[in-house]
N, C-alpha and C. Protein backbone atom coordinates (compact mmCIF):
# COMPACT_ATOMS: atom_id res chain seq x y z
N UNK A 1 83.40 15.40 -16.50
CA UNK A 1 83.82 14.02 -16.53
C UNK A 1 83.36 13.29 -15.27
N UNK A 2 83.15 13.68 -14.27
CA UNK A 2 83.08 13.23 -12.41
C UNK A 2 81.45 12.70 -12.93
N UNK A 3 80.93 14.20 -13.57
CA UNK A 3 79.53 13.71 -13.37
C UNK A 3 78.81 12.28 -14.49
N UNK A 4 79.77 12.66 -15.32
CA UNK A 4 79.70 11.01 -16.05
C UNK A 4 79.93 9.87 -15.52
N UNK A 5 80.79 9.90 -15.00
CA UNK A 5 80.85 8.54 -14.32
C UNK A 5 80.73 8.65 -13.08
N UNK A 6 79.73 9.66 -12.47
CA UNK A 6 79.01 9.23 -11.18
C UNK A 6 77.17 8.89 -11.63
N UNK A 7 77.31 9.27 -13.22
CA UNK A 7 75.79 8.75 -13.54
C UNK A 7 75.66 7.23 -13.97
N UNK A 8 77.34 7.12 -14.84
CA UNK A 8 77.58 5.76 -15.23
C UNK A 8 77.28 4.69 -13.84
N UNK A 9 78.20 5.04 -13.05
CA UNK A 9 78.21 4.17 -11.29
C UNK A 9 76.85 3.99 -10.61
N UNK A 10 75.83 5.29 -10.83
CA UNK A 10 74.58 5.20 -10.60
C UNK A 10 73.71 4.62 -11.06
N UNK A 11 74.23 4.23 -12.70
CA UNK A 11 72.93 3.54 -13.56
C UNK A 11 73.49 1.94 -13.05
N UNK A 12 75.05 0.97 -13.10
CA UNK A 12 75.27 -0.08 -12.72
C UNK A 12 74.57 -0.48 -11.20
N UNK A 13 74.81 0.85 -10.61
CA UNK A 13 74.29 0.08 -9.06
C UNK A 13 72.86 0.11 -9.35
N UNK A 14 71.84 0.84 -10.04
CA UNK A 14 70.76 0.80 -9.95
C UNK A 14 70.12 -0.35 -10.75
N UNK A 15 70.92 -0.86 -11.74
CA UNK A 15 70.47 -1.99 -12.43
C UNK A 15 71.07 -3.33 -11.89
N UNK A 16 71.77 -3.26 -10.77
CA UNK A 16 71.94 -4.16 -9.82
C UNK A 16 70.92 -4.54 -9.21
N UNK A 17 70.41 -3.27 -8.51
CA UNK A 17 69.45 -3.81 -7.87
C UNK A 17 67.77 -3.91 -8.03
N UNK A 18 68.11 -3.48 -9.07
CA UNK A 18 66.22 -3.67 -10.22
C UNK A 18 66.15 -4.56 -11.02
N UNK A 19 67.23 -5.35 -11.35
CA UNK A 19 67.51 -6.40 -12.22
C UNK A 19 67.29 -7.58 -11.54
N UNK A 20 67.98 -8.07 -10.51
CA UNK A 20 67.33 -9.44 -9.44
C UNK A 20 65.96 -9.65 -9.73
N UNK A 21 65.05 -8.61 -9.07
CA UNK A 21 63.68 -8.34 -9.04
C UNK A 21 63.09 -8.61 -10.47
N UNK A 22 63.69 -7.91 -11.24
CA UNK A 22 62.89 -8.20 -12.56
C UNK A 22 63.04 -9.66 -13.08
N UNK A 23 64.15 -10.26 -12.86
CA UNK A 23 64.57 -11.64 -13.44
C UNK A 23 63.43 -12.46 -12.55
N UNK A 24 63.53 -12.34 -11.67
CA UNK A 24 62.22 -13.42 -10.96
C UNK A 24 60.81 -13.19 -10.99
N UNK A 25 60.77 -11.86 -11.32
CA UNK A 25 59.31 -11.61 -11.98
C UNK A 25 59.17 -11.84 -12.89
N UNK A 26 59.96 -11.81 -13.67
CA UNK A 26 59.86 -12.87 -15.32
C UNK A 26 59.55 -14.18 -14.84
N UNK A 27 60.68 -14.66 -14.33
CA UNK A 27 60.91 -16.59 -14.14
C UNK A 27 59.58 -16.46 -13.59
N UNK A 28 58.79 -15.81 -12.48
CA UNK A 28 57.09 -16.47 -12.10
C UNK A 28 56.54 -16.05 -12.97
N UNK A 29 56.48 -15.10 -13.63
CA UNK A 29 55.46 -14.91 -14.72
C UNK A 29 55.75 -16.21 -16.00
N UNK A 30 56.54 -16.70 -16.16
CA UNK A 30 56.37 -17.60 -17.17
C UNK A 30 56.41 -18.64 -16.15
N UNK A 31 56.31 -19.20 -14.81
CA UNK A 31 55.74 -20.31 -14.67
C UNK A 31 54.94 -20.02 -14.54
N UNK A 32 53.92 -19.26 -14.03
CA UNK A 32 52.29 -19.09 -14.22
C UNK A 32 51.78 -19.59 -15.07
N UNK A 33 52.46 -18.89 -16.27
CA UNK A 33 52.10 -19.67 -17.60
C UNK A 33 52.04 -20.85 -17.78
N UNK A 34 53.37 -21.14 -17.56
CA UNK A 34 53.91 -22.87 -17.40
C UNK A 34 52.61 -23.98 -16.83
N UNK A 35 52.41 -23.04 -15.49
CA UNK A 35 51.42 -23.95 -14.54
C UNK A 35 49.94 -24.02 -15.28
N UNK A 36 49.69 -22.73 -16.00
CA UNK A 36 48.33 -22.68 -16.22
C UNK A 36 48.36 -23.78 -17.81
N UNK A 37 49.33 -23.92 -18.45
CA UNK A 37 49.42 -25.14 -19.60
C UNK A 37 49.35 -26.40 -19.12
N UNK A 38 50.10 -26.37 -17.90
CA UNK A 38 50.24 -27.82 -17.43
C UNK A 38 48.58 -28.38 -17.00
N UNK A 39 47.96 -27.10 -16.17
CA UNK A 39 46.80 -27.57 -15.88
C UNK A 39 45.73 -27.79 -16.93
N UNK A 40 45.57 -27.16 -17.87
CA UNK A 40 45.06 -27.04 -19.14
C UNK A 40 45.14 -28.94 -19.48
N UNK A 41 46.25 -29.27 -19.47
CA UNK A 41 46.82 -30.81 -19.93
C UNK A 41 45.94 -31.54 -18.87
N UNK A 42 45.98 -31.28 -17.61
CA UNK A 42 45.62 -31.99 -16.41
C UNK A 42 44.17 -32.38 -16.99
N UNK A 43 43.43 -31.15 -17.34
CA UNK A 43 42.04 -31.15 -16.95
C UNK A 43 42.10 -31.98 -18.24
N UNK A 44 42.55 -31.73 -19.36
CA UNK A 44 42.09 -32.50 -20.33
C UNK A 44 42.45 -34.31 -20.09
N UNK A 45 43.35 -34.62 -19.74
CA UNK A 45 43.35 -35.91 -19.36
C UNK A 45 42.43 -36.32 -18.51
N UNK A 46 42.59 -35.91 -17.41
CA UNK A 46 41.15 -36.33 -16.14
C UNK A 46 39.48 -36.57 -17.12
N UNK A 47 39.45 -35.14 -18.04
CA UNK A 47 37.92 -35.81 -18.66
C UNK A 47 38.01 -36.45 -19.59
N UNK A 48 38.79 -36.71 -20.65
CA UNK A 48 39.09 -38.14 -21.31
C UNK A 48 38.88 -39.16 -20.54
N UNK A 49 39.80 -39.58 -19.51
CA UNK A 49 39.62 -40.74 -18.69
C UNK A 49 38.20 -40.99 -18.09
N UNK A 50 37.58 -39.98 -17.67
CA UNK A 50 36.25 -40.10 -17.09
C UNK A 50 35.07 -40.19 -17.82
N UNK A 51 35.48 -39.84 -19.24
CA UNK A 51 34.41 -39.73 -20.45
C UNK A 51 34.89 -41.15 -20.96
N UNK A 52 35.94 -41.74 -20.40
CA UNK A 52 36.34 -43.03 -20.95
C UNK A 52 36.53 -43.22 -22.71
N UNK A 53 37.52 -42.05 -23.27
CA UNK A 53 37.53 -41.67 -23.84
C UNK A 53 38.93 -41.54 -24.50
N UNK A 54 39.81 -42.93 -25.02
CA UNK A 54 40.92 -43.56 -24.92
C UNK A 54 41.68 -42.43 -26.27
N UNK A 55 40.90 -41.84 -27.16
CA UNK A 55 42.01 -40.99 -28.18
C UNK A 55 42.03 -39.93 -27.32
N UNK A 56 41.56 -39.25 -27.47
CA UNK A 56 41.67 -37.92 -26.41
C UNK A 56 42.29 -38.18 -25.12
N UNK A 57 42.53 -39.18 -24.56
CA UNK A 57 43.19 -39.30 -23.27
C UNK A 57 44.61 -39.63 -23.87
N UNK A 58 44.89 -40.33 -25.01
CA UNK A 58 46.16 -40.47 -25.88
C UNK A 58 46.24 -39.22 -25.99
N UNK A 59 45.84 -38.06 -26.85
CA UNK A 59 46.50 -37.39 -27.68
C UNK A 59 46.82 -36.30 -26.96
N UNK A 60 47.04 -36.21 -25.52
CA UNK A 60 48.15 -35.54 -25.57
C UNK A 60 49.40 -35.63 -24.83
N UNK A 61 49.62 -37.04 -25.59
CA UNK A 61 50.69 -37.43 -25.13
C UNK A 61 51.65 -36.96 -26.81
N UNK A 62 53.12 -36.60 -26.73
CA UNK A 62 54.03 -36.73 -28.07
C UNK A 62 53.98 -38.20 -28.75
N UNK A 63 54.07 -38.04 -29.74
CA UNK A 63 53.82 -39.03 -30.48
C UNK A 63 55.05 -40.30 -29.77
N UNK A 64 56.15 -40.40 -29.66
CA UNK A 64 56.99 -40.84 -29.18
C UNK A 64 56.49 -40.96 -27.33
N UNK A 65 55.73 -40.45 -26.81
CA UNK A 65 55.12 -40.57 -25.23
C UNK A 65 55.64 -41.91 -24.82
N UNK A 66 55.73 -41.78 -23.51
CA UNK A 66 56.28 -42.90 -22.67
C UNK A 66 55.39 -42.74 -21.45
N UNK A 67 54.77 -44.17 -21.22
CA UNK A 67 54.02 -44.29 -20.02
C UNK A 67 54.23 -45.52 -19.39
N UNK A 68 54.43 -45.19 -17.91
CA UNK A 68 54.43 -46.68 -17.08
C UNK A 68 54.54 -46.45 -15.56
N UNK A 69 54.09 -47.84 -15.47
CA UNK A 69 53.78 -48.16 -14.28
C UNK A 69 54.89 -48.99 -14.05
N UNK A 70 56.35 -48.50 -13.17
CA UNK A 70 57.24 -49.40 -13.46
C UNK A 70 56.67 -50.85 -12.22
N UNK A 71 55.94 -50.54 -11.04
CA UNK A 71 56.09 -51.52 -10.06
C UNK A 71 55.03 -52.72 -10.76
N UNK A 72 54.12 -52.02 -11.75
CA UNK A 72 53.47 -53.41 -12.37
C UNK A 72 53.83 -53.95 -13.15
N UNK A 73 54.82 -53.35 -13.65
CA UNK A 73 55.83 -53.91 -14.80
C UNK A 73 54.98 -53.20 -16.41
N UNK A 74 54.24 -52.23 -16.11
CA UNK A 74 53.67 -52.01 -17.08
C UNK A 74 53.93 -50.71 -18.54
N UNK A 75 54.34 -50.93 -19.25
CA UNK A 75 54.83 -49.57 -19.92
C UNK A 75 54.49 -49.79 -21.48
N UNK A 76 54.01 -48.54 -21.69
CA UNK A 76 53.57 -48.10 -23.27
C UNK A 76 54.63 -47.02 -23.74
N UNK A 77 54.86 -47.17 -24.96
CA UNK A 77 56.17 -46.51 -26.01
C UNK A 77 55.06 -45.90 -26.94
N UNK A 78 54.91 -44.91 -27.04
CA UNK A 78 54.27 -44.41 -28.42
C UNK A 78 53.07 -44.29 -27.67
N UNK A 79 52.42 -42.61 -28.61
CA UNK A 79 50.63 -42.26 -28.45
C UNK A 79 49.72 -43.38 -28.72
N UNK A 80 50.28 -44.39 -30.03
CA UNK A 80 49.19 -45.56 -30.57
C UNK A 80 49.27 -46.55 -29.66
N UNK A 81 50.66 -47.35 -28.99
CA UNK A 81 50.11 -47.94 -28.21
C UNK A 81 49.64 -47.49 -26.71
N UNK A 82 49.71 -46.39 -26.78
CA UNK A 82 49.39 -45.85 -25.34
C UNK A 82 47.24 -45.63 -25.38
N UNK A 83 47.37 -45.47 -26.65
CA UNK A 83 45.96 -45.30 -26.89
C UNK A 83 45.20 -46.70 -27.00
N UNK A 84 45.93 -47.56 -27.63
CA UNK A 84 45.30 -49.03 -27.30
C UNK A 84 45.72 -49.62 -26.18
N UNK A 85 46.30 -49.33 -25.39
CA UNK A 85 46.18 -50.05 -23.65
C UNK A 85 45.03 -49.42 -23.12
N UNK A 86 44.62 -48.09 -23.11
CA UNK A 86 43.47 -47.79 -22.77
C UNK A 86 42.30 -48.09 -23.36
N UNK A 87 42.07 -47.99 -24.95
CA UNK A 87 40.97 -48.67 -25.37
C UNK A 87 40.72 -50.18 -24.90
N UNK A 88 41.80 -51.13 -24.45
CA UNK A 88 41.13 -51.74 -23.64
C UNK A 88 40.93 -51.94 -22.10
N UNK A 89 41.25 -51.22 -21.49
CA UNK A 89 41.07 -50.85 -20.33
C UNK A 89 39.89 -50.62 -19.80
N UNK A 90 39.32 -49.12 -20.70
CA UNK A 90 38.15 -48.23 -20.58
C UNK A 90 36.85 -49.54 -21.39
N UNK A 91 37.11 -50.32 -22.27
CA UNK A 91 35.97 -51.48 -22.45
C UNK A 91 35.89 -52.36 -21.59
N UNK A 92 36.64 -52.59 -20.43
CA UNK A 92 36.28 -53.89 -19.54
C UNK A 92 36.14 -52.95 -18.02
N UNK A 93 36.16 -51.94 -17.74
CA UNK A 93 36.50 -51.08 -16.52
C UNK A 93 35.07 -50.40 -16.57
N UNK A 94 34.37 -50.54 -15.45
CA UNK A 94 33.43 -49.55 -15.03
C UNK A 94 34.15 -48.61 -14.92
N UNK A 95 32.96 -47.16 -15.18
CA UNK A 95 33.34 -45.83 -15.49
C UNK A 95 34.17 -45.30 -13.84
N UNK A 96 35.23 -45.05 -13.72
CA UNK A 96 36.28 -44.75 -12.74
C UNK A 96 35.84 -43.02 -13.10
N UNK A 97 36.47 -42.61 -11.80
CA UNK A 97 37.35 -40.82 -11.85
C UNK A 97 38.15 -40.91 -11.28
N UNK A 98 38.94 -40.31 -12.19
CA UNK A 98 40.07 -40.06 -12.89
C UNK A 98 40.60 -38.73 -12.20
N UNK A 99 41.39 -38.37 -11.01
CA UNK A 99 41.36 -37.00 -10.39
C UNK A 99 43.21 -36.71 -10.35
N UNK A 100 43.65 -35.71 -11.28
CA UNK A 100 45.26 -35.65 -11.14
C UNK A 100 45.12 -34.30 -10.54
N UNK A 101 46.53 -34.06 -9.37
CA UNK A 101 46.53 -33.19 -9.05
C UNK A 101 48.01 -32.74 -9.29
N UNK A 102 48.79 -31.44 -9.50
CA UNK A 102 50.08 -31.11 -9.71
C UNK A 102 50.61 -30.55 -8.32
N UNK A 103 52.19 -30.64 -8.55
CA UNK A 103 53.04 -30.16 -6.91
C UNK A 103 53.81 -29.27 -7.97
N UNK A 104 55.25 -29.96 -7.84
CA UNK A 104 56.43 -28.86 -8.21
C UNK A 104 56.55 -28.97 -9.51
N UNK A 105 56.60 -27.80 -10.44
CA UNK A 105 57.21 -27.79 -12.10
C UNK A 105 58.36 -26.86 -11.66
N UNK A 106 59.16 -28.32 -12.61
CA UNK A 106 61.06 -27.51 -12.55
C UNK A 106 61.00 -27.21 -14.37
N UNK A 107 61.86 -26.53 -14.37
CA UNK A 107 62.14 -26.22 -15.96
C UNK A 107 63.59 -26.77 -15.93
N UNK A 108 63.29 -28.03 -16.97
CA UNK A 108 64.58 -29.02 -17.16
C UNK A 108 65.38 -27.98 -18.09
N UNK A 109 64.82 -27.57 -19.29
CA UNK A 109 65.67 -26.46 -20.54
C UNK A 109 64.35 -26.34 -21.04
N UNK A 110 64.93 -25.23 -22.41
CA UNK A 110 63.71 -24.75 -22.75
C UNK A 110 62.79 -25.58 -23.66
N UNK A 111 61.37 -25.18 -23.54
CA UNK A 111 60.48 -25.66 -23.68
C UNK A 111 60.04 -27.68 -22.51
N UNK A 112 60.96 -27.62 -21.62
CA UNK A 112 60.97 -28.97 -20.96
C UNK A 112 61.12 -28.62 -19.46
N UNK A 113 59.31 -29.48 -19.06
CA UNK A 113 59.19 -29.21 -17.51
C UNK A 113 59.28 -30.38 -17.53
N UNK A 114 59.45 -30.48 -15.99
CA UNK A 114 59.23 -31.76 -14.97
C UNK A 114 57.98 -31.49 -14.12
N UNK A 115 57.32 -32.58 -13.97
CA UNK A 115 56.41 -31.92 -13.24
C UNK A 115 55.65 -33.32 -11.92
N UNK A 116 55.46 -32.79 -11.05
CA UNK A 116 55.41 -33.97 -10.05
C UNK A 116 53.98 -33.74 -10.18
N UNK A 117 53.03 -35.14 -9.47
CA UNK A 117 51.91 -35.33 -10.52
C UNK A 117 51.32 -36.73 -8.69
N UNK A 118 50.21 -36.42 -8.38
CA UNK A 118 49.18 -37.29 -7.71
C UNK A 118 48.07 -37.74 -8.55
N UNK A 119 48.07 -38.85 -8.81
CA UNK A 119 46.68 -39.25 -9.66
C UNK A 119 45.87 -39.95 -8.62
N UNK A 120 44.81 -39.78 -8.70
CA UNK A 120 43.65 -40.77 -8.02
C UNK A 120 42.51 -41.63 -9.27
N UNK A 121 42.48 -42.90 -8.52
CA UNK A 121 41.35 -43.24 -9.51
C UNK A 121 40.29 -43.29 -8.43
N UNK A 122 38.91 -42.92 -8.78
CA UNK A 122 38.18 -43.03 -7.51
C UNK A 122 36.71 -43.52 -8.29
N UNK A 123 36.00 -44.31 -7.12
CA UNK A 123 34.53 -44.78 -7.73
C UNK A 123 33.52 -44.49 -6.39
N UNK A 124 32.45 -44.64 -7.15
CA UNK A 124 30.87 -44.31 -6.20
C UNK A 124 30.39 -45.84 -5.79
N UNK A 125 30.29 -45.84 -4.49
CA UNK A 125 30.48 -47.19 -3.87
C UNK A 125 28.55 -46.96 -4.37
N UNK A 126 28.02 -48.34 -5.10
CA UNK A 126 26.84 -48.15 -5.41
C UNK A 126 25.76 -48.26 -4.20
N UNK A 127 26.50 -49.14 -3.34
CA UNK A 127 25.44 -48.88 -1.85
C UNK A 127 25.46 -48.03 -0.95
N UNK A 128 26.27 -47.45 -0.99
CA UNK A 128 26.23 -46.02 0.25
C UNK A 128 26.35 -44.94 -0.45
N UNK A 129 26.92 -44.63 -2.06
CA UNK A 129 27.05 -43.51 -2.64
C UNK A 129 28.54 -42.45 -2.55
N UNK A 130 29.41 -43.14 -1.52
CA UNK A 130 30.29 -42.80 -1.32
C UNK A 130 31.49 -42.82 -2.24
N UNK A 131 32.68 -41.65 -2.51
CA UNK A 131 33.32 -42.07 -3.29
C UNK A 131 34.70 -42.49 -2.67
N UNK A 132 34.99 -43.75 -3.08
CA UNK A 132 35.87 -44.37 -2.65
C UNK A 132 37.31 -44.21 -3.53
N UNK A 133 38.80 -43.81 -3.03
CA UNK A 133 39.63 -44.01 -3.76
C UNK A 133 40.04 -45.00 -3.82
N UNK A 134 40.01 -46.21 -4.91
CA UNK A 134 40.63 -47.39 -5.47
C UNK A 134 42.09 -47.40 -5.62
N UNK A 135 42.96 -46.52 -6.28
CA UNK A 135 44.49 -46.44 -6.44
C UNK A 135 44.77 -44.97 -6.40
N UNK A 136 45.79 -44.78 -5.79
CA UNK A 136 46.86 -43.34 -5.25
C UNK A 136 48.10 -43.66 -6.16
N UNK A 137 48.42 -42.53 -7.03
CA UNK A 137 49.27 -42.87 -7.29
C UNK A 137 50.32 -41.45 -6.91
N UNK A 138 51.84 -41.85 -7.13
CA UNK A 138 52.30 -40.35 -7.05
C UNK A 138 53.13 -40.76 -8.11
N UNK A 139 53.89 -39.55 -9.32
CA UNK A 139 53.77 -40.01 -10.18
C UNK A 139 55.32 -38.36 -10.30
N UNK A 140 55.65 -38.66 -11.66
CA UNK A 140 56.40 -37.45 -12.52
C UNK A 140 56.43 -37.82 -14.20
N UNK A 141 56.06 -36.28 -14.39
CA UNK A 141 55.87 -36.37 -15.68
C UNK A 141 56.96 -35.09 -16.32
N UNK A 142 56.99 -35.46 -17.62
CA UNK A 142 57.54 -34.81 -18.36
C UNK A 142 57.01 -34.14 -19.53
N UNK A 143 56.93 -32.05 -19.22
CA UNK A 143 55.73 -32.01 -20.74
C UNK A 143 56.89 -30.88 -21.36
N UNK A 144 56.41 -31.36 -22.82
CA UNK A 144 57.49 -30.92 -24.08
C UNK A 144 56.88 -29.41 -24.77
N UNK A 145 56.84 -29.12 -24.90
CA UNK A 145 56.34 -27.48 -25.89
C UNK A 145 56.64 -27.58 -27.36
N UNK A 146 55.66 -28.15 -27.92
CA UNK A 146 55.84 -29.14 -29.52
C UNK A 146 55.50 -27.51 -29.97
N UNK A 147 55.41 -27.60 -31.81
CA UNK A 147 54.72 -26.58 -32.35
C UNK A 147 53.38 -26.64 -31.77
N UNK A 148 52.65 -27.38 -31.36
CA UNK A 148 50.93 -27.57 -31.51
C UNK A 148 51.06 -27.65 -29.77
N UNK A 149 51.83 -27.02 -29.13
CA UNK A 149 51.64 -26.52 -27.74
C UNK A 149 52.11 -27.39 -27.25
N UNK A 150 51.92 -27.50 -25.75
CA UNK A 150 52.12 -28.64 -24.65
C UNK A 150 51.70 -30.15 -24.69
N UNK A 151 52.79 -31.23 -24.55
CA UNK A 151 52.33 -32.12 -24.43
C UNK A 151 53.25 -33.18 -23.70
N UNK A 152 52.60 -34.22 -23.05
CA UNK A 152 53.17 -35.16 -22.28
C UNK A 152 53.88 -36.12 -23.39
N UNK A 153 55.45 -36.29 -22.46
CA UNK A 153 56.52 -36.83 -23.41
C UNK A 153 56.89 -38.21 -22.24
N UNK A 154 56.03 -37.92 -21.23
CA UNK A 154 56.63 -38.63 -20.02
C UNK A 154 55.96 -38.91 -18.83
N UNK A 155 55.40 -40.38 -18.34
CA UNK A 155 54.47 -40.32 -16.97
C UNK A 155 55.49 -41.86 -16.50
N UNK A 156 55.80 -41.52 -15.14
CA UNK A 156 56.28 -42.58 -14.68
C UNK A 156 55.29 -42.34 -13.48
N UNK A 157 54.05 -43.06 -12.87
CA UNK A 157 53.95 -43.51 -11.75
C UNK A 157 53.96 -44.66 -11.07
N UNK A 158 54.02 -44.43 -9.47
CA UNK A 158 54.02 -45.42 -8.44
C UNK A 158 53.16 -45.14 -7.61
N UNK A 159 52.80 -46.23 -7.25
CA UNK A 159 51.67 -46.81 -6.16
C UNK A 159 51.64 -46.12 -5.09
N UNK A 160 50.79 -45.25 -4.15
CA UNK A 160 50.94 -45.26 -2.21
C UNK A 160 50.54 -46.52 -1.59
N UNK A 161 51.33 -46.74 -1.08
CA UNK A 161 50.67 -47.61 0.02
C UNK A 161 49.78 -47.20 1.21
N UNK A 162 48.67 -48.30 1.04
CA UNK A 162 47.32 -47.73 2.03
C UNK A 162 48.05 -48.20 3.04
């Protein structure tokens, strides 16, 4: 009987302390994941925008997507109109780049990150060749885990000041 429940006492303390470890090697192994979807999203927006390329820079937003610029007063409800503010955007706008970069992803619940978000728009100054950044933005987004994978449900950015 002693030796039963000195194996029982041995297996609790030992899954005390192998269990911490394993729980956070899970939690980074699925943000890895997390991060490597989010970037997946990144890159695909950045070459839409730079291919000036207003469905594909829509679609991957949720159909329901929310985008804005609250300090310009500017905001789109829905993939369609989010896709026609850019179709006219990208027709009157010399070809810009488009450069997002990611910071912190929190996991709001499941399948729902937060994710903090630097966008740059940047252009090639045509007389010196230089690329100049035009607008900084810093920004948070929100991406959803639909059936058809990852997608932006949510971009609120704001301006840096130069």
């Amino acid at each position: 009987m002693k030796i039963r429940i000195f194996f029982l006492v041995l297996l609790i303390f030992t899954f005390d302390l192998v269990s911490p470890s394993y729980c956070i090697a899970q939690d980074s192994s699925k943000m890895l994941i997390y991060r490597e979807a989010i970037e997946t999203i990144v890159q695909e927006i950045d070459s839409a925008y730079n291919a000036q390329d207003y469905s594909r820079f829509s679609s991957v937003f949720t159909d329901d997507g929310n985008f804005q610029f609250p300090i310009e007063g500017i905001a789109m409800n829905g993939r369609n109109e989010i896709r026609q503010y850019f179709a006219r955007q990208f027709a009157t706008l010399l070809p810009l780049r488009h450069v997002t970069t990611t910071g912190d992803i929190n996991v709001i619940g499941p399948g729902i990150l937060a994710v903090d978000i630097q966008v740059y728009i940047k252009n090639k100054d045509p007389k010196t060749g230089t690329i100049q950044t035009l607008f900084h933005y810093y920004g948070l987004s929100i991406g959803i885990l639909t059936d058809l994978g990852w997608h932006i449900r949510l971009v609120r950015l704001y301006p840096v000041s130069k």
